[in-house]
C-alpha atoms as a PDB file:
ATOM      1  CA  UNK A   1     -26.864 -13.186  15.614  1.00  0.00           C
ATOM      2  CA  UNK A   2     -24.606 -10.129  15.966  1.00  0.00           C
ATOM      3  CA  UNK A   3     -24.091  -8.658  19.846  1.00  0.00           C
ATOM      4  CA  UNK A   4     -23.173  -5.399  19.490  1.00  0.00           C
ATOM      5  CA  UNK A   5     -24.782  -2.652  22.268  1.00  0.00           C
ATOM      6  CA  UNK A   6     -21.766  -0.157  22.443  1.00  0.00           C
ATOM      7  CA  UNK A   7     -18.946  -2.723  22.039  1.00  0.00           C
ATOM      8  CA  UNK A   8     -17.748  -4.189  19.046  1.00  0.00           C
ATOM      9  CA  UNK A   9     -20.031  -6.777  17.311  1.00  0.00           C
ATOM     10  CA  UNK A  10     -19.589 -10.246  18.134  1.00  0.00           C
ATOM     11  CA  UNK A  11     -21.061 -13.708  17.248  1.00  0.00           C
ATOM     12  CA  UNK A  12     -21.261 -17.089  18.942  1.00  0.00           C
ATOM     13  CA  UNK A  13     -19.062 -19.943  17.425  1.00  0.00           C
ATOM     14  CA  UNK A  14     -18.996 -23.238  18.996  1.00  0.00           C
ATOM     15  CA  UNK A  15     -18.652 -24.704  21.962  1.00  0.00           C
ATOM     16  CA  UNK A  16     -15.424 -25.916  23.109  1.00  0.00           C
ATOM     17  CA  UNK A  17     -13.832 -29.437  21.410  1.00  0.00           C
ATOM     18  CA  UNK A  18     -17.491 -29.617  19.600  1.00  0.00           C
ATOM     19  CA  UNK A  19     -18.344 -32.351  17.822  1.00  0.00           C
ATOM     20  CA  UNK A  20     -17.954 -31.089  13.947  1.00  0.00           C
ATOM     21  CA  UNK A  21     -14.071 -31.032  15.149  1.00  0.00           C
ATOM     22  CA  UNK A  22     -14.249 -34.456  15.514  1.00  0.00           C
ATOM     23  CA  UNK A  23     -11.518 -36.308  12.802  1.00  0.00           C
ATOM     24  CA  UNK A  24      -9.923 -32.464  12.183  1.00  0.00           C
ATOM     25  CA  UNK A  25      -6.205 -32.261  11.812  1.00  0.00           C
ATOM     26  CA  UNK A  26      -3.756 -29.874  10.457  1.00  0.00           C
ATOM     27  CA  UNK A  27      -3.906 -30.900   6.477  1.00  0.00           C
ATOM     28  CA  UNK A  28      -7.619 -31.392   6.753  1.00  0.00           C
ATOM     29  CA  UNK A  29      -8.143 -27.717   8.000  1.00  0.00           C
ATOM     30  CA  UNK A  30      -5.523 -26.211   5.266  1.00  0.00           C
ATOM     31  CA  UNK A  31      -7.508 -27.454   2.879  1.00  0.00           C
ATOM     32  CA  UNK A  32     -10.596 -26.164   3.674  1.00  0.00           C
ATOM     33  CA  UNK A  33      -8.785 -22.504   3.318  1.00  0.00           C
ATOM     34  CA  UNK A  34      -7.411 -23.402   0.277  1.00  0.00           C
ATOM     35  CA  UNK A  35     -10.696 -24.489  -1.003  1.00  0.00           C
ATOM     36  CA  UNK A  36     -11.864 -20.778  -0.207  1.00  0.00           C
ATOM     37  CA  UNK A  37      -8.954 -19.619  -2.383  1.00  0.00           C
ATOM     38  CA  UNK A  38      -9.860 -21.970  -5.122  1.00  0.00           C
ATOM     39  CA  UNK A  39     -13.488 -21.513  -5.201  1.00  0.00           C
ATOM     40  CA  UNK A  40     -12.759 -17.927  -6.379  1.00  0.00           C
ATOM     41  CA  UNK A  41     -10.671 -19.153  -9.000  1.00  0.00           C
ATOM     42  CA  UNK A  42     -13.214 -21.374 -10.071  1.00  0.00           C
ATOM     43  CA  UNK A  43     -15.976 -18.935 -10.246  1.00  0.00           C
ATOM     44  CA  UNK A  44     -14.085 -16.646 -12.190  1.00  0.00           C
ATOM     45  CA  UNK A  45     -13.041 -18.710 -14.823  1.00  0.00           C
ATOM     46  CA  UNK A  46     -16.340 -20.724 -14.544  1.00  0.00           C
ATOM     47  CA  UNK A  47     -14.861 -24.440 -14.775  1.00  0.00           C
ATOM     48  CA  UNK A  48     -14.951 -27.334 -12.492  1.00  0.00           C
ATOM     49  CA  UNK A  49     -11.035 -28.103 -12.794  1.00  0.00           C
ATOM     50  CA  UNK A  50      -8.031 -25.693 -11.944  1.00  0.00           C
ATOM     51  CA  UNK A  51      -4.262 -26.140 -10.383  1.00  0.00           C
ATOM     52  CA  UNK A  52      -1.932 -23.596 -11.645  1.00  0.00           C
ATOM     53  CA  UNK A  53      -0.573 -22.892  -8.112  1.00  0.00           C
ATOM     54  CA  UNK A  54       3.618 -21.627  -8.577  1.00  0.00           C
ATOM     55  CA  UNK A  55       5.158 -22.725  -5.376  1.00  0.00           C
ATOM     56  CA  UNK A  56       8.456 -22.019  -3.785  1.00  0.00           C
ATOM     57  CA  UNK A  57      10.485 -23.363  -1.301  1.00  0.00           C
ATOM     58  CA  UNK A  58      12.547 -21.429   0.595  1.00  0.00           C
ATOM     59  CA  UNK A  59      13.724 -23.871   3.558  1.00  0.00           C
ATOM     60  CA  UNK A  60      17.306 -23.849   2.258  1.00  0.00           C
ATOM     61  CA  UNK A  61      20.383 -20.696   2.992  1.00  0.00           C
ATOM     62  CA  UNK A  62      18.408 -18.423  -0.153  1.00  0.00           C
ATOM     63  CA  UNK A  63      15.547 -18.321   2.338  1.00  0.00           C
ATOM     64  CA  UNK A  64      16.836 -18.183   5.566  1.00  0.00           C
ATOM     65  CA  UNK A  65      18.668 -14.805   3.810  1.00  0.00           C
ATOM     66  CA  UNK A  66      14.729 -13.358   3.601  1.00  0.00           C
ATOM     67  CA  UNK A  67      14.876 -13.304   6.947  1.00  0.00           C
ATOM     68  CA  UNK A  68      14.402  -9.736   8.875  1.00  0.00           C
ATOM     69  CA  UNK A  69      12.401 -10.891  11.968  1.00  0.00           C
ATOM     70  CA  UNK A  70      11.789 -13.829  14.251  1.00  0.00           C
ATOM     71  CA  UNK A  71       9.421 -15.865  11.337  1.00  0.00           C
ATOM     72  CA  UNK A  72      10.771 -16.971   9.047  1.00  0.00           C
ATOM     73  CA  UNK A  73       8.637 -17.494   5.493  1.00  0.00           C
ATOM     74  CA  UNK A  74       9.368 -21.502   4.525  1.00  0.00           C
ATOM     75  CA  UNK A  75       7.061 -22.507   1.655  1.00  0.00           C
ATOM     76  CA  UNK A  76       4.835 -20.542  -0.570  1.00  0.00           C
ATOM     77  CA  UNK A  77       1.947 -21.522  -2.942  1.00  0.00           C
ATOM     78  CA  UNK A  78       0.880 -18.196  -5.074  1.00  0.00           C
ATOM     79  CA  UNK A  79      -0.914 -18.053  -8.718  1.00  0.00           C
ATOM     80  CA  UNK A  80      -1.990 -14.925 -10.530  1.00  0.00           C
ATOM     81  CA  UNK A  81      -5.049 -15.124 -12.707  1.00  0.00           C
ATOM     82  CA  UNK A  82      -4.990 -12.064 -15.419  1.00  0.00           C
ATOM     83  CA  UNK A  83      -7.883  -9.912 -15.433  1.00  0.00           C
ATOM     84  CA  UNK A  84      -8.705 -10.436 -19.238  1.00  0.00           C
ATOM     85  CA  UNK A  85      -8.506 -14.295 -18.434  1.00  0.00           C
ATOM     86  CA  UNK A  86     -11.503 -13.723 -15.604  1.00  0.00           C
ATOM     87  CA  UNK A  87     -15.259 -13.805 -16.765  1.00  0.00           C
ATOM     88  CA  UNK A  88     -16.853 -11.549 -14.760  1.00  0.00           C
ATOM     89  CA  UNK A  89     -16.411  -8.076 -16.178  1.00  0.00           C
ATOM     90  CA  UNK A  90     -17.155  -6.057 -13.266  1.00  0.00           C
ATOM     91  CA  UNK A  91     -13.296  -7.590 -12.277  1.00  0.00           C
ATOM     92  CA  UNK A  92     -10.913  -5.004 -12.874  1.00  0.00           C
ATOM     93  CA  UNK A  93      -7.854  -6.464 -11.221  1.00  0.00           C
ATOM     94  CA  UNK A  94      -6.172  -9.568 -11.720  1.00  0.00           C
ATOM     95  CA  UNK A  95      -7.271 -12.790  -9.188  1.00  0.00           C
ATOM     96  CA  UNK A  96      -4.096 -13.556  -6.567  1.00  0.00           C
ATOM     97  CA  UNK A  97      -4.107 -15.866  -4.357  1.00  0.00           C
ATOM     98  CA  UNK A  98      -1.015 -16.544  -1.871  1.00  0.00           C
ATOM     99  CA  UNK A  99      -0.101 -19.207   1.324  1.00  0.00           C
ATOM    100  CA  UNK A 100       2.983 -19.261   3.168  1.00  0.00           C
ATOM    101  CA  UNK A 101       3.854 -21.643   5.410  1.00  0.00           C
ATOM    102  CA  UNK A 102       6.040 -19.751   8.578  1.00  0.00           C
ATOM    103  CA  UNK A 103       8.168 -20.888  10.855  1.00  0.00           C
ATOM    104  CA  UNK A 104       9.238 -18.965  14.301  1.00  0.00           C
ATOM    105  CA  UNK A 105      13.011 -19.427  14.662  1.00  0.00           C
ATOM    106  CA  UNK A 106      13.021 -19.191  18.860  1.00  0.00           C
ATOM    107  CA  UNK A 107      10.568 -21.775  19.592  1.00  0.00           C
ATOM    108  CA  UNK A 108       9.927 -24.015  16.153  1.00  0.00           C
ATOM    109  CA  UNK A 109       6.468 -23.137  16.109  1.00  0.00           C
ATOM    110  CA  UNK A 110       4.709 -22.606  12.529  1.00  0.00           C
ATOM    111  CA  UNK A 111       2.326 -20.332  11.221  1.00  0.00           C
ATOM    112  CA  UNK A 112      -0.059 -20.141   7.942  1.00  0.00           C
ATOM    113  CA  UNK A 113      -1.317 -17.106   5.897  1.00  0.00           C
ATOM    114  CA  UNK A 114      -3.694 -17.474   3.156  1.00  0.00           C
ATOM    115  CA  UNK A 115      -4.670 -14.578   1.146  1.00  0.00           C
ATOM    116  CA  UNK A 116      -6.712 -13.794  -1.790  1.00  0.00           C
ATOM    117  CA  UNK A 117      -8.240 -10.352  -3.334  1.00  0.00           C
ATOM    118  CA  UNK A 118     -11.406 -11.140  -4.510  1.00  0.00           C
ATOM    119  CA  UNK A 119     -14.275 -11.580  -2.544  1.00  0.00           C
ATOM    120  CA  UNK A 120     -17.833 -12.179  -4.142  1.00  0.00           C
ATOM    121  CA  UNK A 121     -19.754  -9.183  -4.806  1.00  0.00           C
ATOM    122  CA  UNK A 122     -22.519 -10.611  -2.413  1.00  0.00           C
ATOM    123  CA  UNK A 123     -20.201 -11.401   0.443  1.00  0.00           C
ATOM    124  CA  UNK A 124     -20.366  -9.630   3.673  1.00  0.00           C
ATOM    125  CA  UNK A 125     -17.833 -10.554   6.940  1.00  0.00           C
ATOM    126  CA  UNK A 126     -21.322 -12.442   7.814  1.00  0.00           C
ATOM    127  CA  UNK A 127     -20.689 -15.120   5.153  1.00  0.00           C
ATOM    128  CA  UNK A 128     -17.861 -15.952   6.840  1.00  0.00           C
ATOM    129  CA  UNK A 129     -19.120 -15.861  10.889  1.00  0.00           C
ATOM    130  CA  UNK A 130     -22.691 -16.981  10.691  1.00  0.00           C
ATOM    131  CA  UNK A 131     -22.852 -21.239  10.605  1.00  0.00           C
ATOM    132  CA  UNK A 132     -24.428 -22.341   7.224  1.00  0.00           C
ATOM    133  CA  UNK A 133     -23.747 -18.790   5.586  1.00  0.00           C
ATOM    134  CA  UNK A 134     -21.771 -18.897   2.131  1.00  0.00           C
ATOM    135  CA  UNK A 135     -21.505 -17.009  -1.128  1.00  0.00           C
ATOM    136  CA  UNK A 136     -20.960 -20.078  -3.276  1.00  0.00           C
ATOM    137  CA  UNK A 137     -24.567 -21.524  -2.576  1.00  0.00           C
ATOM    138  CA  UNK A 138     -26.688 -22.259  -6.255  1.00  0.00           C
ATOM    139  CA  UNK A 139     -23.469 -21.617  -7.743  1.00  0.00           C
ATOM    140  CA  UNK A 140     -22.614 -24.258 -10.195  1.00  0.00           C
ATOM    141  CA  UNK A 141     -18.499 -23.901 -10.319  1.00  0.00           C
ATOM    142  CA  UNK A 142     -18.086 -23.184  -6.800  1.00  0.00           C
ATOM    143  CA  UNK A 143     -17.194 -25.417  -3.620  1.00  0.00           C
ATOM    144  CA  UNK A 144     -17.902 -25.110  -0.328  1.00  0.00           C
ATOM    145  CA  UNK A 145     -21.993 -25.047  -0.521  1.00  0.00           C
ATOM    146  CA  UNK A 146     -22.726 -25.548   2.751  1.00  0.00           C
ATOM    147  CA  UNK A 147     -21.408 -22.699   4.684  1.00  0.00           C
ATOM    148  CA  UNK A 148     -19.171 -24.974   7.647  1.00  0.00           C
ATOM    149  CA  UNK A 149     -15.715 -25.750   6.417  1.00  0.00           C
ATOM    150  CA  UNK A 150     -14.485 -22.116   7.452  1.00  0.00           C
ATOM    151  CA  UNK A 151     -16.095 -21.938  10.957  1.00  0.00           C
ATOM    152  CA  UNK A 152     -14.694 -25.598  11.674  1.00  0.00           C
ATOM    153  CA  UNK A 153     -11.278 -25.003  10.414  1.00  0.00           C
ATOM    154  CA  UNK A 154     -11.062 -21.515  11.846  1.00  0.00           C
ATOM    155  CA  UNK A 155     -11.889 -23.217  15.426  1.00  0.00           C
ATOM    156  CA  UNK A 156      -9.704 -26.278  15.288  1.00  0.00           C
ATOM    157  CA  UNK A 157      -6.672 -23.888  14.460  1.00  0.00           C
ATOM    158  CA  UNK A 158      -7.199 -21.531  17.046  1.00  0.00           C
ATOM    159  CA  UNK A 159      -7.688 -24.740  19.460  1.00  0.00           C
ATOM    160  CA  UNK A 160      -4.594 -26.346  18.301  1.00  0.00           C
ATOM    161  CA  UNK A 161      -2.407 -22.919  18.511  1.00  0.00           C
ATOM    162  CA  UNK A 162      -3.640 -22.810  22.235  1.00  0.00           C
ATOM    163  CA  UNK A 163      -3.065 -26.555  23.070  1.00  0.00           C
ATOM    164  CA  UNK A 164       0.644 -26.159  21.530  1.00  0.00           C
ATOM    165  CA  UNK A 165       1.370 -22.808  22.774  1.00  0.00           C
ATOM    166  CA  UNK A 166       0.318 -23.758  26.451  1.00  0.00           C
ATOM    167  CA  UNK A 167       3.235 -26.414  26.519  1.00  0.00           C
ATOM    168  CA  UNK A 168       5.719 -24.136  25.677  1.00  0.00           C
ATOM    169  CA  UNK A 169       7.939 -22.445  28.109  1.00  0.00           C
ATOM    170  CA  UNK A 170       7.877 -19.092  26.011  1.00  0.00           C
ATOM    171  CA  UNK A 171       4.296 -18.865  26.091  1.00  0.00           C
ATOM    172  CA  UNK A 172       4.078 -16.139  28.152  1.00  0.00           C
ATOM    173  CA  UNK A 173       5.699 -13.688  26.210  1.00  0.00           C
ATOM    174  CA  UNK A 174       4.429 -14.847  22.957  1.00  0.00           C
ATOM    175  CA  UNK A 175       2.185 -13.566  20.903  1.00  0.00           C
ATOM    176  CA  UNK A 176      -0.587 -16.224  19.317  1.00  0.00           C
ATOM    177  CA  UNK A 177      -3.892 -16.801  18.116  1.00  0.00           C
ATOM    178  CA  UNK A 178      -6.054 -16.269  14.528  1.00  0.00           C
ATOM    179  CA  UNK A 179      -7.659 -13.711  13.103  1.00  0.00           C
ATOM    180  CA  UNK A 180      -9.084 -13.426   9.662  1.00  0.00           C
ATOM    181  CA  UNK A 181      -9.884 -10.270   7.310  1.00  0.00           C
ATOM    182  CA  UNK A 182     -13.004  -9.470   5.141  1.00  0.00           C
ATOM    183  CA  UNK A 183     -12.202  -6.254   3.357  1.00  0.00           C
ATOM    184  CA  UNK A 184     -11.172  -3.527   6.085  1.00  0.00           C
ATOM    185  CA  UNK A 185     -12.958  -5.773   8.792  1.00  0.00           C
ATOM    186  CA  UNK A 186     -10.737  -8.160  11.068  1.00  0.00           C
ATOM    187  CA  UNK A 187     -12.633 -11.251  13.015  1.00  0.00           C
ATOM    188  CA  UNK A 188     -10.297 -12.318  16.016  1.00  0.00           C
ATOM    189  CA  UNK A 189     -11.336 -15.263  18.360  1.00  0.00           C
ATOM    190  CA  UNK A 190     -11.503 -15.460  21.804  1.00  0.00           C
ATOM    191  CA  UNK A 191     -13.579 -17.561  24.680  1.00  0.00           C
ATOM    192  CA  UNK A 192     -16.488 -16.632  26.521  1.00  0.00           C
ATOM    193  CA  UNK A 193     -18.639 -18.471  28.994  1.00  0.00           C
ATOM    194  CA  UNK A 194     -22.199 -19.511  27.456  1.00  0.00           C
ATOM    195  CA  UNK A 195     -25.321 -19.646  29.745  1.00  0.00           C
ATOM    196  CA  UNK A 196     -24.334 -22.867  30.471  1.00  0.00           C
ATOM    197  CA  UNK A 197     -20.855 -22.091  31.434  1.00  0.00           C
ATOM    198  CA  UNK A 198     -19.287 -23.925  29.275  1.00  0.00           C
ATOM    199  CA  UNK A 199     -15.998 -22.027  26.736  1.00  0.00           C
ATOM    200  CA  UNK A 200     -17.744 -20.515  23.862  1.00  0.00           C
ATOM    201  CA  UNK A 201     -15.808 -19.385  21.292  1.00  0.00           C
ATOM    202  CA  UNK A 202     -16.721 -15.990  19.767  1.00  0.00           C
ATOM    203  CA  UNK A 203     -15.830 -13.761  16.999  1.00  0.00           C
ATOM    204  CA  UNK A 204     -15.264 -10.030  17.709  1.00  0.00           C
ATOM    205  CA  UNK A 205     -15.053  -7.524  14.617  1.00  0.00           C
ATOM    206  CA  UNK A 206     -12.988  -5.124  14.385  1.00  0.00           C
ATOM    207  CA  UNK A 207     -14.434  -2.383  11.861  1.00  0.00           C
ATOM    208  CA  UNK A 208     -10.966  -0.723   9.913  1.00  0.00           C
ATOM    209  CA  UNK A 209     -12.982   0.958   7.335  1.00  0.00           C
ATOM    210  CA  UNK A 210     -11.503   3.924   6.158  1.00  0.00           C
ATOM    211  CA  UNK A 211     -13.694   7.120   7.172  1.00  0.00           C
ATOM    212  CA  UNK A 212     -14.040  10.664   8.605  1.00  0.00           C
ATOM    213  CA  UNK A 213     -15.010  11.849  11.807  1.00  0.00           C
ATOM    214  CA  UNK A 214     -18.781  12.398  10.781  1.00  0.00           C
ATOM    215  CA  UNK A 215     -18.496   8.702   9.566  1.00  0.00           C
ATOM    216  CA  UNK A 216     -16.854   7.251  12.777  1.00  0.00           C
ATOM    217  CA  UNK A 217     -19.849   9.057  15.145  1.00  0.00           C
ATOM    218  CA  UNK A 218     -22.474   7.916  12.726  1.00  0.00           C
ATOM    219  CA  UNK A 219     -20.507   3.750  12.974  1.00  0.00           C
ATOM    220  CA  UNK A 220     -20.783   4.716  16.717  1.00  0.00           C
ATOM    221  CA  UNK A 221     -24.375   6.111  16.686  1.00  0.00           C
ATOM    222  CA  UNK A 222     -25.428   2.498  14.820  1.00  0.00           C
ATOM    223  CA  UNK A 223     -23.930   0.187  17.622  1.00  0.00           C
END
């Protein structure tokens, strides 16, 4: 459940090296993103079987020329699917999905983005917070049915980011952690203390809707 008062609403993940984290590692948690990614695809083309992912690898000089900042982008996986190609009709852009593997030059550390555009028409930044909520439930073409993979991966990353980041001598000055975006809203993780006092992990979102200042005091009036 939501804890909002006049802060920013927040919900309760897991506790702490839980026991669904149990057998996680890096690929295992990648692909339960990417099977976010190609869930969509497979809804809109309604079929069991897709892998039209373009990919390009930019680990030699042409990449490193890309450059402009500290990360460097290594390896990306991107497909477009044309709107007339999608079934749903209500779709009036085309499906893209991207990932990019990053690396940070300084320290060696890496990073991941995934992105898509398309969101179910049903799906709310609850889906993706609340334990057992999904979109692709009764759906015959979709994965992910049971509502876990996200919250599970989503922990284990922001675990492992911490655990690596801690045994870094840079770690002070540098900037870590995951967030996520549904729409204009932005879930970012950080630990609380349950009533047990043990590290909770919760998700706090951040609202970035677009809106006036009658809108804002009415958001405000609602917490």
């Amino acid at each position: 459940m939501a804890q909002s008062g006049l802060r920013k609403p927040w919900w309760g993940w897991k506790s702490r090296s839980c026991a669904g984290l149990e057998g996680f590692h890096i690929p295992f948690a990648v692909k339960e993103y990417c099977q976010n990614q190609v869930g969509q695809v497979l809804k809109a083309l309604q079929t069991l079987v897709w892998s039209e992912w373009k990919r390009r690898d930019l680990t030699r000089p042409h990449g490193a020329a890309l450059r402009h900042s500290d990360w460097l982008p290594l390896y990306i996986s991107e497909a477009t699917i044309p709107q007339d190609r999608i079934r749903d009709a209500t779709r009036d852009t085309d499906l893209t999905l991207c990932t990019v593997l990053w690396e940070h030059i300084p320290t060696g550390l890496c990073g991941l983005s995934f992105f898509n555009n398309h969101l179910d028409a049903n799906a709310r930044f609850s889906s993706f917070v609340i334990d057992g909520h999904t979109t692709s439930r009764f759906n015959e073409w979709a994965v992910g049915e049971k509502g876990k993979g996200f919250v599970l991966a989503t922990q284990y990353f922001f675990e492992k980011v911490e655990q690596t980041v801690r045994r870094l001598e840079q770690s002070r000055t540098l900037k870590h952690g995951v967030s996520f975006r549904v729409g204009y809203e932005v879930g970012e993780l950080k630990w609380k203390k349950s009533k047990h006092d043990v590290d909770q992990l919760k998700v706090i979102n951040d609202d970035l809707t677009p809106t006036d200042l009658a809108g804002l005091m009415a958001r405000r009036g609602r917490m």
